[in-house]
N, C-alpha and C. Protein backbone atom coordinates (compact mmCIF):
# COMPACT_ATOMS: atom_id res chain seq x y z
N UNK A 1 118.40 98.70 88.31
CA UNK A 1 119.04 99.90 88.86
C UNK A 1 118.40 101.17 88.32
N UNK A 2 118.26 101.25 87.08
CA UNK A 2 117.38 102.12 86.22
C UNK A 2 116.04 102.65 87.12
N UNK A 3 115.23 101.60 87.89
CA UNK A 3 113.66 101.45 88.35
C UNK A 3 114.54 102.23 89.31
N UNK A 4 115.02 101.94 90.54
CA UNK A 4 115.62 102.28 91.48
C UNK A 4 116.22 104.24 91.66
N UNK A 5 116.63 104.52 90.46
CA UNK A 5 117.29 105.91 90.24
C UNK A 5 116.00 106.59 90.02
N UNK A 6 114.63 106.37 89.50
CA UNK A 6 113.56 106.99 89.04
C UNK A 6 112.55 106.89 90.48
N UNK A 7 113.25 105.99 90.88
CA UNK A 7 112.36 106.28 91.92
C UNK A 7 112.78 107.42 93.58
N UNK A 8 114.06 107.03 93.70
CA UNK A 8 114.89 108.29 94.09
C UNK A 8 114.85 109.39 94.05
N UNK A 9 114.61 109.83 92.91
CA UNK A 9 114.50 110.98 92.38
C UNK A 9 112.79 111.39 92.40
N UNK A 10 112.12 110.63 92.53
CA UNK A 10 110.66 111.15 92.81
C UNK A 10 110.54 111.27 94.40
N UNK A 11 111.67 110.66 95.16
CA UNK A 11 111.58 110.59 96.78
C UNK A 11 112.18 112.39 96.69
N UNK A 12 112.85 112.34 96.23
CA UNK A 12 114.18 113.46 96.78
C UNK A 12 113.24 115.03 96.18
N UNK A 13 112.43 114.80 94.91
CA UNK A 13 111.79 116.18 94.66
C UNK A 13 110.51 116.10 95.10
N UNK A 14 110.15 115.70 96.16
CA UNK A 14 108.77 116.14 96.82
C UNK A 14 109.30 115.90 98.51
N UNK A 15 109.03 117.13 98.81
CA UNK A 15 109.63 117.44 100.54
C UNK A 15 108.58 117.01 100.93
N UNK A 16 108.95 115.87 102.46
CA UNK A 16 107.76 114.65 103.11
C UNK A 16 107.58 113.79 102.35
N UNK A 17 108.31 113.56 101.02
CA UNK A 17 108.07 112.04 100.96
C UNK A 17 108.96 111.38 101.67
N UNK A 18 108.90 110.15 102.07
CA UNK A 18 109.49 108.96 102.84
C UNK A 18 110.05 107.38 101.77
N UNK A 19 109.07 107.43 101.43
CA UNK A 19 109.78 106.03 100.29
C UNK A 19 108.43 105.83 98.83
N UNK A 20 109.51 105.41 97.81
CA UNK A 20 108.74 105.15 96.40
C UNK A 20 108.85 103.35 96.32
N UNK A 21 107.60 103.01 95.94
CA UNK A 21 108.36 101.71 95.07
C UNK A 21 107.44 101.12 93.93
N UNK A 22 107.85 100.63 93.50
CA UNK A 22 107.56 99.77 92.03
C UNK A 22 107.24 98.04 92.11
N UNK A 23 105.88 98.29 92.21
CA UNK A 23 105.28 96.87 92.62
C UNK A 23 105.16 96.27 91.63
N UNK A 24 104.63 94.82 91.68
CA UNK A 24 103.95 93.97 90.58
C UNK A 24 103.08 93.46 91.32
N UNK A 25 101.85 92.84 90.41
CA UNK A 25 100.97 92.24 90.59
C UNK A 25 100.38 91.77 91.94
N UNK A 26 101.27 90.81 92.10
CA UNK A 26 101.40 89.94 93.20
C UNK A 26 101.79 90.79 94.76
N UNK A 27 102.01 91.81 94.28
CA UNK A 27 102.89 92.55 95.55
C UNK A 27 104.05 92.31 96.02
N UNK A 28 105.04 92.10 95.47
CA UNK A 28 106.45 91.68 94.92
C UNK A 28 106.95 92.92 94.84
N UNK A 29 108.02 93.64 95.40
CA UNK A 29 108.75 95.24 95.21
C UNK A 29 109.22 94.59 93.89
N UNK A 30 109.53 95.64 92.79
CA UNK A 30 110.52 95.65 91.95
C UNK A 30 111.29 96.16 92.37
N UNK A 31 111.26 97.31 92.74
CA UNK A 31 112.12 98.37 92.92
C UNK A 31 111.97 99.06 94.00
N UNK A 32 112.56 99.87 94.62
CA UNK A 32 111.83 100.61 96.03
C UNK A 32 113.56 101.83 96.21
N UNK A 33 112.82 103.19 96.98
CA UNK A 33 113.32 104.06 97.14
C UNK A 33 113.20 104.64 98.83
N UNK A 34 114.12 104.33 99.44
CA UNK A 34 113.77 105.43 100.72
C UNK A 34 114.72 105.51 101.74
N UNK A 35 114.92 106.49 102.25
CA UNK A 35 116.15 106.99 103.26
C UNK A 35 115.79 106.31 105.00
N UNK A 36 114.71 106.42 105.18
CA UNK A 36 114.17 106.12 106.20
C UNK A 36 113.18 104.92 106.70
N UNK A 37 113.04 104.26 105.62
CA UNK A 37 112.38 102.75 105.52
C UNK A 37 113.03 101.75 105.63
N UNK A 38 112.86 100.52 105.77
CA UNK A 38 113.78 99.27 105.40
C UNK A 38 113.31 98.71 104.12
N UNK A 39 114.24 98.07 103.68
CA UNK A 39 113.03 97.56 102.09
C UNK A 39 112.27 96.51 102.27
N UNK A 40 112.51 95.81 103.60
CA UNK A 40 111.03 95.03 104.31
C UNK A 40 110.09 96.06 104.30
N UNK A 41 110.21 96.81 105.19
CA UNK A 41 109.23 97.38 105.59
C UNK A 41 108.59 98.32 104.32
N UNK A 42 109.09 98.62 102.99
CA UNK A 42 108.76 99.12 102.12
C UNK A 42 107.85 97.98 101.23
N UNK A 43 108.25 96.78 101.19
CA UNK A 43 107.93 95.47 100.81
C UNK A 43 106.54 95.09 101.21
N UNK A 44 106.35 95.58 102.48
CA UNK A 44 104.89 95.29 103.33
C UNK A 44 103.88 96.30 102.74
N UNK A 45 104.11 97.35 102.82
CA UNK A 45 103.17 98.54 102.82
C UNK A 45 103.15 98.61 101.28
N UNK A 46 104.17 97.81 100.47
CA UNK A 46 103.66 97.86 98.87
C UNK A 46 102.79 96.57 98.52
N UNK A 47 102.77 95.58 99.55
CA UNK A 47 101.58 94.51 98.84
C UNK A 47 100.46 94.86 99.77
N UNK A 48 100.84 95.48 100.74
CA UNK A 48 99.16 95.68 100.95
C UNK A 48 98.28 97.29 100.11
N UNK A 49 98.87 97.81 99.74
CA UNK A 49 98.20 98.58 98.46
C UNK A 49 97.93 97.78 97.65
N UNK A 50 98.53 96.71 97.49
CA UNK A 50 98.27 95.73 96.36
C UNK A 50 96.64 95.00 96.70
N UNK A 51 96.76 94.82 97.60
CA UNK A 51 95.57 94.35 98.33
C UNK A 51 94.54 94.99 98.16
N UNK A 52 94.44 96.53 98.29
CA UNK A 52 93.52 97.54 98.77
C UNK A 52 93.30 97.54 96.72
N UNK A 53 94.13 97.82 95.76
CA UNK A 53 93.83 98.01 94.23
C UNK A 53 93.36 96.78 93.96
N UNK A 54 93.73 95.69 94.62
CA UNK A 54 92.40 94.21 94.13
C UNK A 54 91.47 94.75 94.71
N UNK A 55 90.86 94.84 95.38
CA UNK A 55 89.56 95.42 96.29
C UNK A 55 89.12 96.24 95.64
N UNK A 56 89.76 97.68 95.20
CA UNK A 56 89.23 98.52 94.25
C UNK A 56 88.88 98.10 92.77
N UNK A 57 89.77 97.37 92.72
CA UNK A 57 89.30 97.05 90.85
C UNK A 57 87.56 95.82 90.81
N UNK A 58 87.77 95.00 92.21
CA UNK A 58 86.60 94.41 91.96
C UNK A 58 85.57 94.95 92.20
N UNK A 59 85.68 96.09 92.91
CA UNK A 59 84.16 96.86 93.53
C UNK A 59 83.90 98.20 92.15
N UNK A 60 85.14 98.60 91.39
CA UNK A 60 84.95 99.02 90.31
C UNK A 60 84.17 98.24 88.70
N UNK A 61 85.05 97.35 89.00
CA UNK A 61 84.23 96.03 87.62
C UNK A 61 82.82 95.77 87.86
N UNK A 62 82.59 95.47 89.74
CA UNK A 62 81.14 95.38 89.60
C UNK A 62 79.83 96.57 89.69
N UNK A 63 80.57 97.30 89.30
CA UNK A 63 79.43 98.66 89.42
C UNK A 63 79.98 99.52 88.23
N UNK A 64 80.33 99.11 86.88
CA UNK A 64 80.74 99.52 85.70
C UNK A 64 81.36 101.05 85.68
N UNK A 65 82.50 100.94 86.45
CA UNK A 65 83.24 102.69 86.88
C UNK A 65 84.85 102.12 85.83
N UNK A 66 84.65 101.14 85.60
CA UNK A 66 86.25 100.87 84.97
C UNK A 66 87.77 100.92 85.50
N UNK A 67 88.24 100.90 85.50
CA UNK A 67 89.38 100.30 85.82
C UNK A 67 90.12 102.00 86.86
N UNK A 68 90.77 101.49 87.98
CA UNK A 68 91.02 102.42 88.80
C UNK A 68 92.45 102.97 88.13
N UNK A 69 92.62 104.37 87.89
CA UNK A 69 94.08 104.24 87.41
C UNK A 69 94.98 105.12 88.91
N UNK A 70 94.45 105.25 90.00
CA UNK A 70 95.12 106.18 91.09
C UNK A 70 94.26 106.21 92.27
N UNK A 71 94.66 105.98 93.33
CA UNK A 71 93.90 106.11 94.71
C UNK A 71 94.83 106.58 95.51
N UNK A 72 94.48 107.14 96.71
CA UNK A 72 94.80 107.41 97.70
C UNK A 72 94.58 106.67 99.11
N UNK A 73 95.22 106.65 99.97
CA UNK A 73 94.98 106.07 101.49
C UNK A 73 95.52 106.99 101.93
N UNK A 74 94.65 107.60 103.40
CA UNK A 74 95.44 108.72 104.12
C UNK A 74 95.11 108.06 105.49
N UNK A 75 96.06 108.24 106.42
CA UNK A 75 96.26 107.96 107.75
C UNK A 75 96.48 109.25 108.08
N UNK A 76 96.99 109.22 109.92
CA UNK A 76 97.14 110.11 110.90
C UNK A 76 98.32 110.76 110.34
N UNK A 77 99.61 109.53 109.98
CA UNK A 77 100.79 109.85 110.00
C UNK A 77 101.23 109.75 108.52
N UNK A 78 100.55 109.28 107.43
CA UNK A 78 101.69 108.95 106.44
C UNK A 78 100.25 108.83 105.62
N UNK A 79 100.17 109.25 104.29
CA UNK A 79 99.60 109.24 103.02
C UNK A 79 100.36 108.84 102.33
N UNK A 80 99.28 107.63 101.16
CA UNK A 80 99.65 106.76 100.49
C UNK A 80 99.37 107.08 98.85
N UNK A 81 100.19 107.43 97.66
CA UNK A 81 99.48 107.54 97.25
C UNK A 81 99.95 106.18 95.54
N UNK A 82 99.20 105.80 95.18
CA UNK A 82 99.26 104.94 94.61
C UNK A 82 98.72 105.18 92.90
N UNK A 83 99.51 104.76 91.83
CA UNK A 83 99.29 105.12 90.61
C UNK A 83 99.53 103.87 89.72
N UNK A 84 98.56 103.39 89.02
CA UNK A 84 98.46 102.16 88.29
C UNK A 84 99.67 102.66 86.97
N UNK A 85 100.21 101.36 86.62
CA UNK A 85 101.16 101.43 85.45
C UNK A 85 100.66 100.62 84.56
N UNK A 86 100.20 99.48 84.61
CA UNK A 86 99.48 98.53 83.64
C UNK A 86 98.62 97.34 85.02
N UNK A 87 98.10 96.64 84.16
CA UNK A 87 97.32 95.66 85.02
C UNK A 87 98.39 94.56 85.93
N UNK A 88 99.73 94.68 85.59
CA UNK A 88 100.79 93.80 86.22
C UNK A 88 101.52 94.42 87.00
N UNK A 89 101.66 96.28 87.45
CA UNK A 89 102.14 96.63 88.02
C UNK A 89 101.50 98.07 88.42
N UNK A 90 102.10 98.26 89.38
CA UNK A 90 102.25 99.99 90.20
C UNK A 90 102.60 100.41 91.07
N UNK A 91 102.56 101.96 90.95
CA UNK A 91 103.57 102.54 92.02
C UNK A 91 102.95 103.07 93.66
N UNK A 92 104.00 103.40 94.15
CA UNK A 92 103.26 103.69 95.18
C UNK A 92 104.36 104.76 96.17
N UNK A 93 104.10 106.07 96.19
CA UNK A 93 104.78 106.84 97.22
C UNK A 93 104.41 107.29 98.23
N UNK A 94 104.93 106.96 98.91
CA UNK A 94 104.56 107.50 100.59
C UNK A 94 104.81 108.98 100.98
N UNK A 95 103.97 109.72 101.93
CA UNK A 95 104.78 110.87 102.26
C UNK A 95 104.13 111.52 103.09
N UNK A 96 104.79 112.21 104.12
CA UNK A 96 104.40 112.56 105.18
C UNK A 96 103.40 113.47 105.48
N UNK A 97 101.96 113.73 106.42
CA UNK A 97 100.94 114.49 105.93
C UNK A 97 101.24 115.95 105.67
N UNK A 98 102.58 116.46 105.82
CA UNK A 98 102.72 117.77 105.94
C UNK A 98 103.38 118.08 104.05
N UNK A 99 103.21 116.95 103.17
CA UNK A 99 103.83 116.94 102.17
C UNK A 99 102.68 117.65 101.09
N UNK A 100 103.60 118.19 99.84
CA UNK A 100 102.47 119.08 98.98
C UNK A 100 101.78 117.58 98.26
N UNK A 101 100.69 117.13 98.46
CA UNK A 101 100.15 116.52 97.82
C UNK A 101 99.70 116.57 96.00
N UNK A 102 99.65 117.96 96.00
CA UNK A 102 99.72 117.97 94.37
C UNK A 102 100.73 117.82 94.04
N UNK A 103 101.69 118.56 94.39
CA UNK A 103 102.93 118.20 93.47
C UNK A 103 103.46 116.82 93.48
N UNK A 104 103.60 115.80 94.60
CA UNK A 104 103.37 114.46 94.54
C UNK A 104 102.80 114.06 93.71
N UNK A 105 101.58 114.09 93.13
CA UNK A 105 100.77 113.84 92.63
C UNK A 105 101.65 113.72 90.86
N UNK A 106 102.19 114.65 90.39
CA UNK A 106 102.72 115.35 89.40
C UNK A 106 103.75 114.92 89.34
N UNK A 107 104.80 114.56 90.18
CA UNK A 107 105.72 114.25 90.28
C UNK A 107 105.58 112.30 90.12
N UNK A 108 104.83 111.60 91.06
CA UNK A 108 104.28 110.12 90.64
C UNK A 108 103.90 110.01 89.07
N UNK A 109 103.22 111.18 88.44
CA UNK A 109 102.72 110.16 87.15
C UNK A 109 104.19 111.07 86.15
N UNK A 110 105.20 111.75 86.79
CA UNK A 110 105.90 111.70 85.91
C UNK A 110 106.96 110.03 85.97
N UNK A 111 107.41 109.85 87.11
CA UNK A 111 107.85 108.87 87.29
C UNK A 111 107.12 107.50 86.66
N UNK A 112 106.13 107.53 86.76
CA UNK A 112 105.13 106.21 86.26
C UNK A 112 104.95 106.54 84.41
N UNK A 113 105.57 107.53 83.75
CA UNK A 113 105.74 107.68 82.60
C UNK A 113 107.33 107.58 82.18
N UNK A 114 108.14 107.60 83.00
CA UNK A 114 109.56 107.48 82.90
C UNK A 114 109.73 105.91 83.21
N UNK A 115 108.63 104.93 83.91
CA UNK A 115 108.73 103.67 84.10
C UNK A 115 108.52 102.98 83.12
N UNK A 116 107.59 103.69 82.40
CA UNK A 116 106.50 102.86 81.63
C UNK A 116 107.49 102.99 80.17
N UNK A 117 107.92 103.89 79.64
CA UNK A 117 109.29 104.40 78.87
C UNK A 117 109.99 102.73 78.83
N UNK A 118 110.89 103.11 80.55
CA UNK A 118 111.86 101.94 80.06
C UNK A 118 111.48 100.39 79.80
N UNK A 119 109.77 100.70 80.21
CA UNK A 119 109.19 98.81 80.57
C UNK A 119 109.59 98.56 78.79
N UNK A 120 109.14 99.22 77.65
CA UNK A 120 108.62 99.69 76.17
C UNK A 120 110.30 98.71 75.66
């Protein structure tokens, strides 16, 4: 419930976001946040980032750039933006292209430091 309230609260202070969630490894939601998603449909779009950060970490390992700690995916309609928490998990908030992307930005690694807090 804890994962759940932190992530809420990173939906609710950045205008155009749409949904937060708190993956693992495998692409498994821990946790997930959103007014306008289903938590299927939050469930999908968090293992396939999962997908896209395996892809990144192996094309990083093999060309000695080290370990990815944040990427982005941008579409027509919805930017993705994604922030590593440890090698077993991360986050991932969605938000609409008309959203302040920095402050997202600021607002994700506060949340991914308020996660990482209660993982401790």
């Amino acid at each position: 419930m804890v994962f759940q309230k932190i992530l809420h609260r990173a939906v609710q202070k950045v205008d155009g976001a749409v949904g937060a969630m708190f993956v693992d490894f495998q692409g498994e939601s821990v946790d997930s946040s959103s007014a306008s998603l289903t938590r299927y449909d939050l469930g999908v779009f968090g293992a396939y980032q999962g997908i896209y950060l395996d892809r990144l970490r192996d094309l990083c390992r093999g060309n000695a750039y080290g370990r990815p700690i944040r990427f982005k995916i941008g579409c027509r309609e919805a930017i993705f933006l994604n922030y590593v928490l440890t090698d077993e998990y991360y986050l991932v908030l969605i938000l609409t292209p008309a959203a302040n992307e920095g402050l997202a930005w600021r607002i994700l690694e506060e949340c991914r430091n308020e996660i990482l807090e209660e993982m401790a």
